[in-house]
C-alpha atoms as a PDB file:
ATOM      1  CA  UNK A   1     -21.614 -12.378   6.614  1.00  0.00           C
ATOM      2  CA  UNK A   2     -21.817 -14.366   3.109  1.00  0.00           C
ATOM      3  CA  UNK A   3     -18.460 -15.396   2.967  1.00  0.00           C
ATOM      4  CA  UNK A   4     -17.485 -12.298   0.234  1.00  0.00           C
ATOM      5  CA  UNK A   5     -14.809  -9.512   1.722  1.00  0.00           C
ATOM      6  CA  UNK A   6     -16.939  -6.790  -0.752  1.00  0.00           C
ATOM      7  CA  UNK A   7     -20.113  -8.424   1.039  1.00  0.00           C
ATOM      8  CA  UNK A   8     -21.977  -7.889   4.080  1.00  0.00           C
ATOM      9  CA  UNK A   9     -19.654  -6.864   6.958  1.00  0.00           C
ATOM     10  CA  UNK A  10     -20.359  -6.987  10.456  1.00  0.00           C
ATOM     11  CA  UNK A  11     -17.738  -5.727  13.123  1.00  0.00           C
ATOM     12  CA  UNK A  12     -17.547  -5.152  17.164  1.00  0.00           C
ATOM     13  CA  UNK A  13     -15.128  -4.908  19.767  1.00  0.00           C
ATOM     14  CA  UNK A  14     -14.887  -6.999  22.636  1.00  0.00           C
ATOM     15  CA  UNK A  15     -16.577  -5.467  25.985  1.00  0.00           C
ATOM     16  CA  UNK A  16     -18.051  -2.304  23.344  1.00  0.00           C
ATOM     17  CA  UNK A  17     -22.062  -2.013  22.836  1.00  0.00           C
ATOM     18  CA  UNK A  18     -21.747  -1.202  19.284  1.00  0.00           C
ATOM     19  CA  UNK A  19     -22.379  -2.560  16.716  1.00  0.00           C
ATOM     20  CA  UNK A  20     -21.325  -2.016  12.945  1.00  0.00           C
ATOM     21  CA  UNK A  21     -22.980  -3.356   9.630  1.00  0.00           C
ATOM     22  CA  UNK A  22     -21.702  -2.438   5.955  1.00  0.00           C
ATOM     23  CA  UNK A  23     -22.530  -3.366   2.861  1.00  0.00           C
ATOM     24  CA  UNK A  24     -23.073  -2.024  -0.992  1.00  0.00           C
ATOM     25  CA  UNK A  25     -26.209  -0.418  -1.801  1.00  0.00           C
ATOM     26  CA  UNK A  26     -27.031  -3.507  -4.203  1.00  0.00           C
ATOM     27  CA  UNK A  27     -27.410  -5.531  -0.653  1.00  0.00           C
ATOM     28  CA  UNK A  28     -29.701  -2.560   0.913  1.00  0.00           C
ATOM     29  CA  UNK A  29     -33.355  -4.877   1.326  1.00  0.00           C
ATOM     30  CA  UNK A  30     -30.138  -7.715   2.466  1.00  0.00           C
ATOM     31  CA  UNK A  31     -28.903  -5.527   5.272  1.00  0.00           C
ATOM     32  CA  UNK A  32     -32.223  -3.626   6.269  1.00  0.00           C
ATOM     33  CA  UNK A  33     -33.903  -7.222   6.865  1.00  0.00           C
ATOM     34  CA  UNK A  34     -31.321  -7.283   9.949  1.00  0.00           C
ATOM     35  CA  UNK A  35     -32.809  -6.675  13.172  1.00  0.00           C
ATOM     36  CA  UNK A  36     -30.174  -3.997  14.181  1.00  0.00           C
ATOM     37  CA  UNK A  37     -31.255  -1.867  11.514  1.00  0.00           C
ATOM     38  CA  UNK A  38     -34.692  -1.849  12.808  1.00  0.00           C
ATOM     39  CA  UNK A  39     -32.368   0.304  15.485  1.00  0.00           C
ATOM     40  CA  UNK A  40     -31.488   4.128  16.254  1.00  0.00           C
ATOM     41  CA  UNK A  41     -28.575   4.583  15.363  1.00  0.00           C
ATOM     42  CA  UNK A  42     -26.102   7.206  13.140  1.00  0.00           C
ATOM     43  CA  UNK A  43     -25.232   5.711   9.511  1.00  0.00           C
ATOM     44  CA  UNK A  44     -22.814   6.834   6.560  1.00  0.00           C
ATOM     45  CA  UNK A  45     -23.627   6.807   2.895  1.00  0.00           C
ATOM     46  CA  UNK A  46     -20.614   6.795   1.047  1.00  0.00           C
ATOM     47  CA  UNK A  47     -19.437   7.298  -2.721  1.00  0.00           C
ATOM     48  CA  UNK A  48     -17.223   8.358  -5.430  1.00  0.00           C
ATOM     49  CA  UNK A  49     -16.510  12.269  -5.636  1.00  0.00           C
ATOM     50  CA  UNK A  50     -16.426  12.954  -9.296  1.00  0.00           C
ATOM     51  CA  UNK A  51     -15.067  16.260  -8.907  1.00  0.00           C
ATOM     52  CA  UNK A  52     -12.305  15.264  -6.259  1.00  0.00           C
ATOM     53  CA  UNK A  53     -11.688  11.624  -7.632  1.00  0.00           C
ATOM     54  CA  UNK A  54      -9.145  11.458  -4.320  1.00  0.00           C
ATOM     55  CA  UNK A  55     -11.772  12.382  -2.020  1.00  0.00           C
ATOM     56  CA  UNK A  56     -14.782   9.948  -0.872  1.00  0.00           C
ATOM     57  CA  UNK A  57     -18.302  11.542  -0.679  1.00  0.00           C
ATOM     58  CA  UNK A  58     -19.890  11.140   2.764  1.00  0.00           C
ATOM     59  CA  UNK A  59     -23.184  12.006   4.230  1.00  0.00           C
ATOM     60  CA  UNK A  60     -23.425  11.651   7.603  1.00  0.00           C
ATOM     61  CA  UNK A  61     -26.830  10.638   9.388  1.00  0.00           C
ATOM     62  CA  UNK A  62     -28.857   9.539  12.031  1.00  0.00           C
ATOM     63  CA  UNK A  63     -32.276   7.562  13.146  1.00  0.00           C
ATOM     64  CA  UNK A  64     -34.790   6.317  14.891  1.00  0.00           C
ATOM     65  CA  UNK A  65     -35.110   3.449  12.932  1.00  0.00           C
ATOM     66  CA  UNK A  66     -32.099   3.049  10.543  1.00  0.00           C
ATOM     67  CA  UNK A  67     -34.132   0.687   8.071  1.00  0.00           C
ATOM     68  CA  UNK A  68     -37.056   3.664   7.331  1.00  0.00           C
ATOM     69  CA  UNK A  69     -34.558   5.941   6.936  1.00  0.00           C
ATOM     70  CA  UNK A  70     -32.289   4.456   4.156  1.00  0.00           C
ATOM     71  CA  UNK A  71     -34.724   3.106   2.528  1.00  0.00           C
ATOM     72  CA  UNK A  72     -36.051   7.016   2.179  1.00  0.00           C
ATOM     73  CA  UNK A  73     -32.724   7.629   0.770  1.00  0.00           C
ATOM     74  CA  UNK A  74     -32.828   4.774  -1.595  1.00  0.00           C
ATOM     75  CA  UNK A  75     -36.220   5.764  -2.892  1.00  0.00           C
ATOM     76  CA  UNK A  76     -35.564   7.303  -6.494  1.00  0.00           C
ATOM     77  CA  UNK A  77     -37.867   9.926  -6.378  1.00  0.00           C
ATOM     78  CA  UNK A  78     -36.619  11.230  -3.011  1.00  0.00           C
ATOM     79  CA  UNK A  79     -33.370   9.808  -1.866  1.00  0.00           C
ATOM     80  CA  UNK A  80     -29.547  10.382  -2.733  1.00  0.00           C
ATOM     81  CA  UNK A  81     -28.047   9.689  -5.748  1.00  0.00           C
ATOM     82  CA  UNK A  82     -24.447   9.677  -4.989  1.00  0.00           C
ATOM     83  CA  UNK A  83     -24.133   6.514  -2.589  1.00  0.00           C
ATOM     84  CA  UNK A  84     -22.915   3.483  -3.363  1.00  0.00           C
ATOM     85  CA  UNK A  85     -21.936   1.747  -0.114  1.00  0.00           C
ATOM     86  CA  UNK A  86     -23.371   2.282   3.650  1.00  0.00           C
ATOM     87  CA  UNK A  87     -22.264   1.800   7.235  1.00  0.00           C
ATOM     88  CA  UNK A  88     -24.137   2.156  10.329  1.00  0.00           C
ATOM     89  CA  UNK A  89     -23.457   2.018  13.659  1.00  0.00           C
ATOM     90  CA  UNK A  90     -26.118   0.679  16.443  1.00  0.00           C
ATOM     91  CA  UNK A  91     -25.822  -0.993  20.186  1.00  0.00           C
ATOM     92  CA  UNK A  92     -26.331  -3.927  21.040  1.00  0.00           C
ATOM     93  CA  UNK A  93     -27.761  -3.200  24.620  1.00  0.00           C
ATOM     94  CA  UNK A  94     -30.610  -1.099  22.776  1.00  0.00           C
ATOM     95  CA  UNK A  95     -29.812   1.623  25.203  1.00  0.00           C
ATOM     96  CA  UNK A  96     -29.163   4.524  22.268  1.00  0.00           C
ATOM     97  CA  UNK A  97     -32.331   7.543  22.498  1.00  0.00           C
ATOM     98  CA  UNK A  98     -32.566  10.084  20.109  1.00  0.00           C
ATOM     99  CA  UNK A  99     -31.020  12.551  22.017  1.00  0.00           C
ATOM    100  CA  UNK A 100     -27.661  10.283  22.147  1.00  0.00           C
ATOM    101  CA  UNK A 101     -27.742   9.367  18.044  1.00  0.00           C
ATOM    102  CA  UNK A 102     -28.391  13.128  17.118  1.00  0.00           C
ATOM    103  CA  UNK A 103     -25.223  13.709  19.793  1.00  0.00           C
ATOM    104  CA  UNK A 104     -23.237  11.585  17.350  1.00  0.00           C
ATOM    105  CA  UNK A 105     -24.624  12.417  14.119  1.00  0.00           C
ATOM    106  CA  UNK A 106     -23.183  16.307  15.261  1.00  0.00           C
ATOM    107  CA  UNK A 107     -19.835  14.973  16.684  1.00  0.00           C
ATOM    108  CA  UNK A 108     -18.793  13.064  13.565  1.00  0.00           C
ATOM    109  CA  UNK A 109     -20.010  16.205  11.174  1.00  0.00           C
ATOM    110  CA  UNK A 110     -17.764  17.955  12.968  1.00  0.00           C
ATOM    111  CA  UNK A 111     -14.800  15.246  13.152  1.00  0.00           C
ATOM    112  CA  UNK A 112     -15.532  14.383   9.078  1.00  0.00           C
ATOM    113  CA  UNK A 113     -14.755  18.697   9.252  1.00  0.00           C
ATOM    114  CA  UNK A 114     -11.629  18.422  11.143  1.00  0.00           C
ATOM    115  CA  UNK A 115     -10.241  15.673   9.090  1.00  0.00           C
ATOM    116  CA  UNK A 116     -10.786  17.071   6.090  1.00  0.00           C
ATOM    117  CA  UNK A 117     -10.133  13.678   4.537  1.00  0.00           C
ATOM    118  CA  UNK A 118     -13.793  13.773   2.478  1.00  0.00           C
ATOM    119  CA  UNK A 119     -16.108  15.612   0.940  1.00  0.00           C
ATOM    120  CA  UNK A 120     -18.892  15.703   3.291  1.00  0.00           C
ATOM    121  CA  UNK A 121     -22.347  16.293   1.816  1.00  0.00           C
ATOM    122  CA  UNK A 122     -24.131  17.471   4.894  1.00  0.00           C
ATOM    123  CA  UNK A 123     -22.332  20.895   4.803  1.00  0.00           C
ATOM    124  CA  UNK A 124     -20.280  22.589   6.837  1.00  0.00           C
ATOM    125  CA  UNK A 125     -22.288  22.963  10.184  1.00  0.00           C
ATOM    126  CA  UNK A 126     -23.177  21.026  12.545  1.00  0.00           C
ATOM    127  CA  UNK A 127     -25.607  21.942  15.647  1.00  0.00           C
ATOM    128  CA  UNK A 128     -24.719  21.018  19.263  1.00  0.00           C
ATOM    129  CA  UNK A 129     -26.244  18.800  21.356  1.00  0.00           C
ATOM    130  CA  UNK A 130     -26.266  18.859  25.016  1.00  0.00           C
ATOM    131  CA  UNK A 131     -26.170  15.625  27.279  1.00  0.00           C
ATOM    132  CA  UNK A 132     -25.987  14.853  30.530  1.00  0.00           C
ATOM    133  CA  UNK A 133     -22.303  14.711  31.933  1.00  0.00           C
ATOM    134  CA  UNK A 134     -22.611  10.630  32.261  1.00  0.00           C
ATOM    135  CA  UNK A 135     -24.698  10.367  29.096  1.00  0.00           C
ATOM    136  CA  UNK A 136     -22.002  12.811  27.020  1.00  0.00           C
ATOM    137  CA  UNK A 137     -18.890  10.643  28.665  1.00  0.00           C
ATOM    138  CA  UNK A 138     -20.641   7.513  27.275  1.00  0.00           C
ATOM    139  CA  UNK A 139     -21.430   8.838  23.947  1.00  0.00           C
ATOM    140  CA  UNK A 140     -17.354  10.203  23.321  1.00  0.00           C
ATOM    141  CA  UNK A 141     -16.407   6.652  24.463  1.00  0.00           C
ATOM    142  CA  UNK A 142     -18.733   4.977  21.818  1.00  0.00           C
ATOM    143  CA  UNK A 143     -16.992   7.479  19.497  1.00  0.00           C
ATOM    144  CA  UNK A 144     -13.341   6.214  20.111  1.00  0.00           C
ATOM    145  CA  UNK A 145     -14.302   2.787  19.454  1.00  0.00           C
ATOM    146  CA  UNK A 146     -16.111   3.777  16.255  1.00  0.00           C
ATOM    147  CA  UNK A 147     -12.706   5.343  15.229  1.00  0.00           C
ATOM    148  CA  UNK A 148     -10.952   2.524  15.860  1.00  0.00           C
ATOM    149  CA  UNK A 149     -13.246   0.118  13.397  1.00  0.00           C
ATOM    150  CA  UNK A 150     -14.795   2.218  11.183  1.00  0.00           C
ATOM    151  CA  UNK A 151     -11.123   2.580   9.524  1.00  0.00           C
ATOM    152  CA  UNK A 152     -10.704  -1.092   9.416  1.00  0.00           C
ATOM    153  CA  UNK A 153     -13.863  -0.802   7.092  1.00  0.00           C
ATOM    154  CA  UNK A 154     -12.746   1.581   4.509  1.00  0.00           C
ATOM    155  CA  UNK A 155     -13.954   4.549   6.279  1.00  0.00           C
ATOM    156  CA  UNK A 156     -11.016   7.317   7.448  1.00  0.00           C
ATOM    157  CA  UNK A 157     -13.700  10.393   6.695  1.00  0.00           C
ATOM    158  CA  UNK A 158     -13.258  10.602  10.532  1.00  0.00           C
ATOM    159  CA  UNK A 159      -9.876   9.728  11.030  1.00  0.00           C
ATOM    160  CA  UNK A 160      -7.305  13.206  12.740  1.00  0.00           C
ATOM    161  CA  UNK A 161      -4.676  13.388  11.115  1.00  0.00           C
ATOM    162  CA  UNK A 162      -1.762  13.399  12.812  1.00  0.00           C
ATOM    163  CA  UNK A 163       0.660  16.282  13.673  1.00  0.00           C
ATOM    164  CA  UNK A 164       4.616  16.060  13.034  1.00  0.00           C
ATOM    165  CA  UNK A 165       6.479  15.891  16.149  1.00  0.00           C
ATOM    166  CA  UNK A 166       4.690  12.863  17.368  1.00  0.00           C
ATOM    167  CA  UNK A 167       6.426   9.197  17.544  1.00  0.00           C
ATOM    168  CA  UNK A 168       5.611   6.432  15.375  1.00  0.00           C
ATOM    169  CA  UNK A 169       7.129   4.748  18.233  1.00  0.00           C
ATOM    170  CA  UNK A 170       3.911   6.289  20.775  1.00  0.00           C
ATOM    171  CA  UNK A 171       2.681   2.680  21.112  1.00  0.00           C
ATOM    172  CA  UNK A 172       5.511   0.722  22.116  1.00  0.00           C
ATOM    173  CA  UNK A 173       7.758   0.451  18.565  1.00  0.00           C
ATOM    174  CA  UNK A 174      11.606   0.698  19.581  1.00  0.00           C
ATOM    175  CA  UNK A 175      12.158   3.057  15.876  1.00  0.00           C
ATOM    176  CA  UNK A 176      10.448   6.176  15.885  1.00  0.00           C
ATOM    177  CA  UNK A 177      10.535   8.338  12.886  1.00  0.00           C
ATOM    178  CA  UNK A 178      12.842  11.016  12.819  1.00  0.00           C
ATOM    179  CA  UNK A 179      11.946  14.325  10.771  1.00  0.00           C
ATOM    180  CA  UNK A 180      13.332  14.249   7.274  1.00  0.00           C
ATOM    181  CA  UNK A 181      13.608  17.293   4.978  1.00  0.00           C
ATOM    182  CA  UNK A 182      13.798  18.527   1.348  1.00  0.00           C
ATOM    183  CA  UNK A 183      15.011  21.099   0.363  1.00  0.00           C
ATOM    184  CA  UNK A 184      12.673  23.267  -2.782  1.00  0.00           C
ATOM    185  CA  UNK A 185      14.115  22.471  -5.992  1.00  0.00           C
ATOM    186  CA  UNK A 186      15.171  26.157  -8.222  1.00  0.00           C
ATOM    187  CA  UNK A 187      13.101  28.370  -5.313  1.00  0.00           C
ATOM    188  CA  UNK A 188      15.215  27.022  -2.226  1.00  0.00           C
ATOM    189  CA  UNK A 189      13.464  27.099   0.917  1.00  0.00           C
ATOM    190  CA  UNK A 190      13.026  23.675   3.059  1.00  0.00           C
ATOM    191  CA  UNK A 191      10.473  20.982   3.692  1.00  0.00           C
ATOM    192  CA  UNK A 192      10.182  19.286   6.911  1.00  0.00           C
ATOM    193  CA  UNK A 193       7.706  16.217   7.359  1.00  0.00           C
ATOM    194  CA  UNK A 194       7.918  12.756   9.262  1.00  0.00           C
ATOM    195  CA  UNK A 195       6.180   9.544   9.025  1.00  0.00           C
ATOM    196  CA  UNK A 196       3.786   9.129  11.514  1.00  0.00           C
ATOM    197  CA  UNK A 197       0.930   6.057  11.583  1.00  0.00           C
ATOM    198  CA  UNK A 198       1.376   5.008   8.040  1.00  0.00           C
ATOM    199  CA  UNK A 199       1.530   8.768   6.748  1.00  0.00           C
ATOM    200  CA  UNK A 200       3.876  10.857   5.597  1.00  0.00           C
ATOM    201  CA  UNK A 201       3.075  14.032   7.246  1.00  0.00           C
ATOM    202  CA  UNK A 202       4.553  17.635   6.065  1.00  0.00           C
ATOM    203  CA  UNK A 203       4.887  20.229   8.759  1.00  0.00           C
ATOM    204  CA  UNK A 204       2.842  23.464   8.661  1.00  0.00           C
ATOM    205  CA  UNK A 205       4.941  26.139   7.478  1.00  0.00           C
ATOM    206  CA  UNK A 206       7.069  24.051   5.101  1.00  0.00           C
ATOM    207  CA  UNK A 207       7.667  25.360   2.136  1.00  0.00           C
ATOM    208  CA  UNK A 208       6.835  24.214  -1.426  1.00  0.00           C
ATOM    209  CA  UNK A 209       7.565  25.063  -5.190  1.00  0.00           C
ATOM    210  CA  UNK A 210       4.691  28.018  -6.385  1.00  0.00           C
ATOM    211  CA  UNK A 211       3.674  26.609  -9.284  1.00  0.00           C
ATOM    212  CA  UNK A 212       3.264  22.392 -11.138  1.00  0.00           C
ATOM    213  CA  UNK A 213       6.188  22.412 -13.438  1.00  0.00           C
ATOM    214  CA  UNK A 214       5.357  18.640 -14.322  1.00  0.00           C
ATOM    215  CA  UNK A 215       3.451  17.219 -17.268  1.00  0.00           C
ATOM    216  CA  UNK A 216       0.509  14.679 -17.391  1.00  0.00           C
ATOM    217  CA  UNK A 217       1.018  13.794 -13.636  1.00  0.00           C
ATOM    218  CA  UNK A 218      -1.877  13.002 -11.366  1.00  0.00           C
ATOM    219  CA  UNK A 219      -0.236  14.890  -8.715  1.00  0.00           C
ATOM    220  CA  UNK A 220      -0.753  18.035 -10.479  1.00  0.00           C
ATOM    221  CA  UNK A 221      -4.868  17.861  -9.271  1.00  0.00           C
ATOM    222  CA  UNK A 222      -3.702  17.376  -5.775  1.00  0.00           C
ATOM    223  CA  UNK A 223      -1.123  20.682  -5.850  1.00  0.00           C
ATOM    224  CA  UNK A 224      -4.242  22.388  -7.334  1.00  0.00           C
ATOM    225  CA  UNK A 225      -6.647  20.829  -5.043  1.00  0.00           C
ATOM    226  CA  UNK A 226      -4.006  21.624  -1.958  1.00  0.00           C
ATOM    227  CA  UNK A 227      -4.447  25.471  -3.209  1.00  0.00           C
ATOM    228  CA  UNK A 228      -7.729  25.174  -2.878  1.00  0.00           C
ATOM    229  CA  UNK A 229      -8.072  23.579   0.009  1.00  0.00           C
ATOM    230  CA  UNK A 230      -6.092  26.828   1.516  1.00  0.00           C
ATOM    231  CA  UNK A 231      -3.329  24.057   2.898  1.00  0.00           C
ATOM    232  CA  UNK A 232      -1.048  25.661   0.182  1.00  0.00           C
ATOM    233  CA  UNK A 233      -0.750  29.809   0.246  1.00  0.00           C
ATOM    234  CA  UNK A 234       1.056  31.626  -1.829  1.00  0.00           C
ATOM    235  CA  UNK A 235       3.125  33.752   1.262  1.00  0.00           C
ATOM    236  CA  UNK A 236       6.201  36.654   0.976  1.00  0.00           C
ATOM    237  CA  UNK A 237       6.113  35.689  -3.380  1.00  0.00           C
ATOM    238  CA  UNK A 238       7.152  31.883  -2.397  1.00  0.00           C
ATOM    239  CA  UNK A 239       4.542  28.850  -1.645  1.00  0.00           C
ATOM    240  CA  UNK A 240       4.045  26.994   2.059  1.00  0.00           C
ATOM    241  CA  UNK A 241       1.942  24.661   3.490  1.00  0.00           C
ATOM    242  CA  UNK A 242      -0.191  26.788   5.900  1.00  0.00           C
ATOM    243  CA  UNK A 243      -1.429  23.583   8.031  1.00  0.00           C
ATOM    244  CA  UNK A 244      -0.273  20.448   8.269  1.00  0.00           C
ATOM    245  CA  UNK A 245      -1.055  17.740   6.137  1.00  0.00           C
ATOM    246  CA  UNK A 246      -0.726  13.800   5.747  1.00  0.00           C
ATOM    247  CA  UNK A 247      -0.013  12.057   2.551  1.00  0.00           C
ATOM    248  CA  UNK A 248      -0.384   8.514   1.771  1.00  0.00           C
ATOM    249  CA  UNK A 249       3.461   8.031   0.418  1.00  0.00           C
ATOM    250  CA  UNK A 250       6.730  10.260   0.244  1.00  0.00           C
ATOM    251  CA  UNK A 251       6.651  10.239  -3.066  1.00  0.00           C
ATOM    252  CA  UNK A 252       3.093  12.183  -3.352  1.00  0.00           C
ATOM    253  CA  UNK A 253       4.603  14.749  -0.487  1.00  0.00           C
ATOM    254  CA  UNK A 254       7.987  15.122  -2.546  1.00  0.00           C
ATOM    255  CA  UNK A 255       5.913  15.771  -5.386  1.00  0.00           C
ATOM    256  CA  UNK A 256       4.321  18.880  -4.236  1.00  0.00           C
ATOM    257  CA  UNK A 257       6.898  20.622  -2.819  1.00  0.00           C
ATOM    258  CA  UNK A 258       8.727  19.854  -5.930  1.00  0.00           C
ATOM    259  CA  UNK A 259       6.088  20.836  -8.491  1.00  0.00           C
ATOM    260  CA  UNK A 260       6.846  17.772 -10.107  1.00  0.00           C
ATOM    261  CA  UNK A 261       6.867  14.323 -10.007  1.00  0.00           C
ATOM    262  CA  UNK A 262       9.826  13.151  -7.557  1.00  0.00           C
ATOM    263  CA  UNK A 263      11.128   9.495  -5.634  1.00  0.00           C
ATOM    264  CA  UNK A 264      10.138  10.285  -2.288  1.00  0.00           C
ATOM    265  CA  UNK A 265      12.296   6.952  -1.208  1.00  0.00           C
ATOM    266  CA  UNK A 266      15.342   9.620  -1.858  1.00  0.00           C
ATOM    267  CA  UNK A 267      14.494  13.073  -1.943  1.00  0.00           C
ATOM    268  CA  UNK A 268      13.819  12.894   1.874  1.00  0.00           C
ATOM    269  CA  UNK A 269      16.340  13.171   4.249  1.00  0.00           C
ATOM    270  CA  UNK A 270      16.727  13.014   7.773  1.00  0.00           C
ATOM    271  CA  UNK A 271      19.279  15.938   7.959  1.00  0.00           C
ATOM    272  CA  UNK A 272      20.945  14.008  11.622  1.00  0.00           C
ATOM    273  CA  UNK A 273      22.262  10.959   9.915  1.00  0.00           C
ATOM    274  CA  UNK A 274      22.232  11.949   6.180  1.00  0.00           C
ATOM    275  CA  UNK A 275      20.028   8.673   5.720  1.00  0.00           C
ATOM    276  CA  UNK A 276      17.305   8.788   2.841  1.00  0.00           C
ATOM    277  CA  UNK A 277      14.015   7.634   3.925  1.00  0.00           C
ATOM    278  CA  UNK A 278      14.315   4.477   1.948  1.00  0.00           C
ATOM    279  CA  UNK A 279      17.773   4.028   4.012  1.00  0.00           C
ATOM    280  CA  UNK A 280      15.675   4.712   7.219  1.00  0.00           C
ATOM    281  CA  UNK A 281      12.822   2.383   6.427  1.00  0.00           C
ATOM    282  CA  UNK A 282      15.157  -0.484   5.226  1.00  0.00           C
ATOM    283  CA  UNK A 283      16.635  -0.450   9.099  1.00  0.00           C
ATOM    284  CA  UNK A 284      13.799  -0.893  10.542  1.00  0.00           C
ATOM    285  CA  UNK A 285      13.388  -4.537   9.095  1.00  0.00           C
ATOM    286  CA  UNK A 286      16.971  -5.270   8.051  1.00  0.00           C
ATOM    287  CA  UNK A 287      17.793  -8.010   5.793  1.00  0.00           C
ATOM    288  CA  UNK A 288      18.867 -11.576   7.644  1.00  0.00           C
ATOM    289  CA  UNK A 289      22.304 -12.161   7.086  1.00  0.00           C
ATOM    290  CA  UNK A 290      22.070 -14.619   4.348  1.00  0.00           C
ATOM    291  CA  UNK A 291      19.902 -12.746   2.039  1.00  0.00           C
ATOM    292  CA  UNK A 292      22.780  -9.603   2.440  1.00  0.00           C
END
């Protein structure tokens, strides 16, 4: 809204009633003097996790009037300390009651839950709401357009993560990614994972080395965090990943299930063509023939 990208930010989607606004907490009397905050509505705080530096704090909230309600959390006697940044999400056709933004505010608890992707500050509970059938059929419509923008703004706290087996090629891509492995280095055992919407995903039941053999490596937090998380069990005296879980490169997956720091680009490969995953990716946008 004032021309800066870590400004005021404003998004909707064509033919959608809502409405998002974010901005820092800095801007907070900038973006409460907006009429849609005067609004019900559900809203985010969000900031740094200095326990988990990898994983955002998020509180998760809702309204009858957006603009009373963060300014309560702003207030230093009585609000939250940890926030640094907010979202909220309101319509535009004013036709949001309580009933449907304390439906949300319980639906993305328990999506920020499944995700596991943050550290969510409201707990780990959420109560249920009941709606009407048209009412509750509206309300998990206005939630798959949130998830579609709400990413776009820095916020995956409600993002699934996906499951190996699916396509990166779902939406109409002609390469689809094929599922690489990697075999334990010392312990044996195998890894199987596959890059699926911009994440490298390893497969529940993969197995991994049981202990961080590296040194000075930031990875080493996230095999300790992934312990105690419970997505890594110690199982029959070896190490596997009892769920599923995405990773933002190869390299951080290899690393893992290595103990140790390891080039993703090569460690993984698809065990059909013998290709690395660097070899796989490169296909996918080949070089023209005068640059080879």
């Amino acid at each position: 809204m004032d021309g800066a990208p870590s400004g005021i930010l404003t998004a909707e989607i064509m033919n959608w009633t809502g409405r998002v606004v974010s901005g820092s907490r800095s801007d907070l009397n900038e973006i409460l003097g907006r009429g849609e905050a005067n609004s019900p509505g559900v809203y985010f705080l969000l900031g740094d996790n200095p326990e988990d530096p990898d994983r955002r704090s998020v509180y998760v909230g809702e309204a009858d009037d957006v603009a009373v309600r963060l300014r309560q959390h702003n207030s230093a006697s009585t609000g939250k300390e940890f926030w640094n940044r907010v979202i909220f999400l309101t319509s535009k056709d004013a036709n949001l009651t309580k009933a449907h933004v304390r439906y949300l505010e319980s639906r993305f608890i328990s999506l920020a839950i499944e995700a596991n992707r943050s550290s969510l500050e409201n707990g780990n509970e959420s109560s249920k709401i009941s709606l009407p059938e048209a009412d509750l059929s509206d309300m998990e419509y206005f939630i798959s357009q949130a998830q579609i923008v709400l990413p776009v703004l820095g916020l995956d706290a409600f993002r699934r993560r996906p499951t190996p087996t699916q396509s990166v090629g779902a939406l109409g891509s002609k390469y689809s990614s094929p599922v690489f492995e990697m075999k334990v280095p010392t312990a044996g055992g195998l890894a199987r994972a596959q890059d699926i919407d911009g994440e490298f995903v390893v497969a529940a039941g993969s197995q991994a080395r049981s202990k961080w053999t590296g040194v000075g490596h930031s990875y080493g937090g996230l095999y300790e965090r992934l312990f105690s998380m419970g997505v890594l069990k110690i199982q029959d005296g070896g190490c596997v990943f009892a769920d599923d879980y995405a990773f933002a490169s190869p390299s951080a997956a290899a690393a893992i299930v290595a103990g140790r720091a390891a080039n993703g680009r090569t460690s993984w490969r698809d065990p059909v063509s013998g290709q690395t995953f660097a070899q796989w990716q490169e296909q996918l946008a080949p070089p023209l023939a005068d640059e080879a």
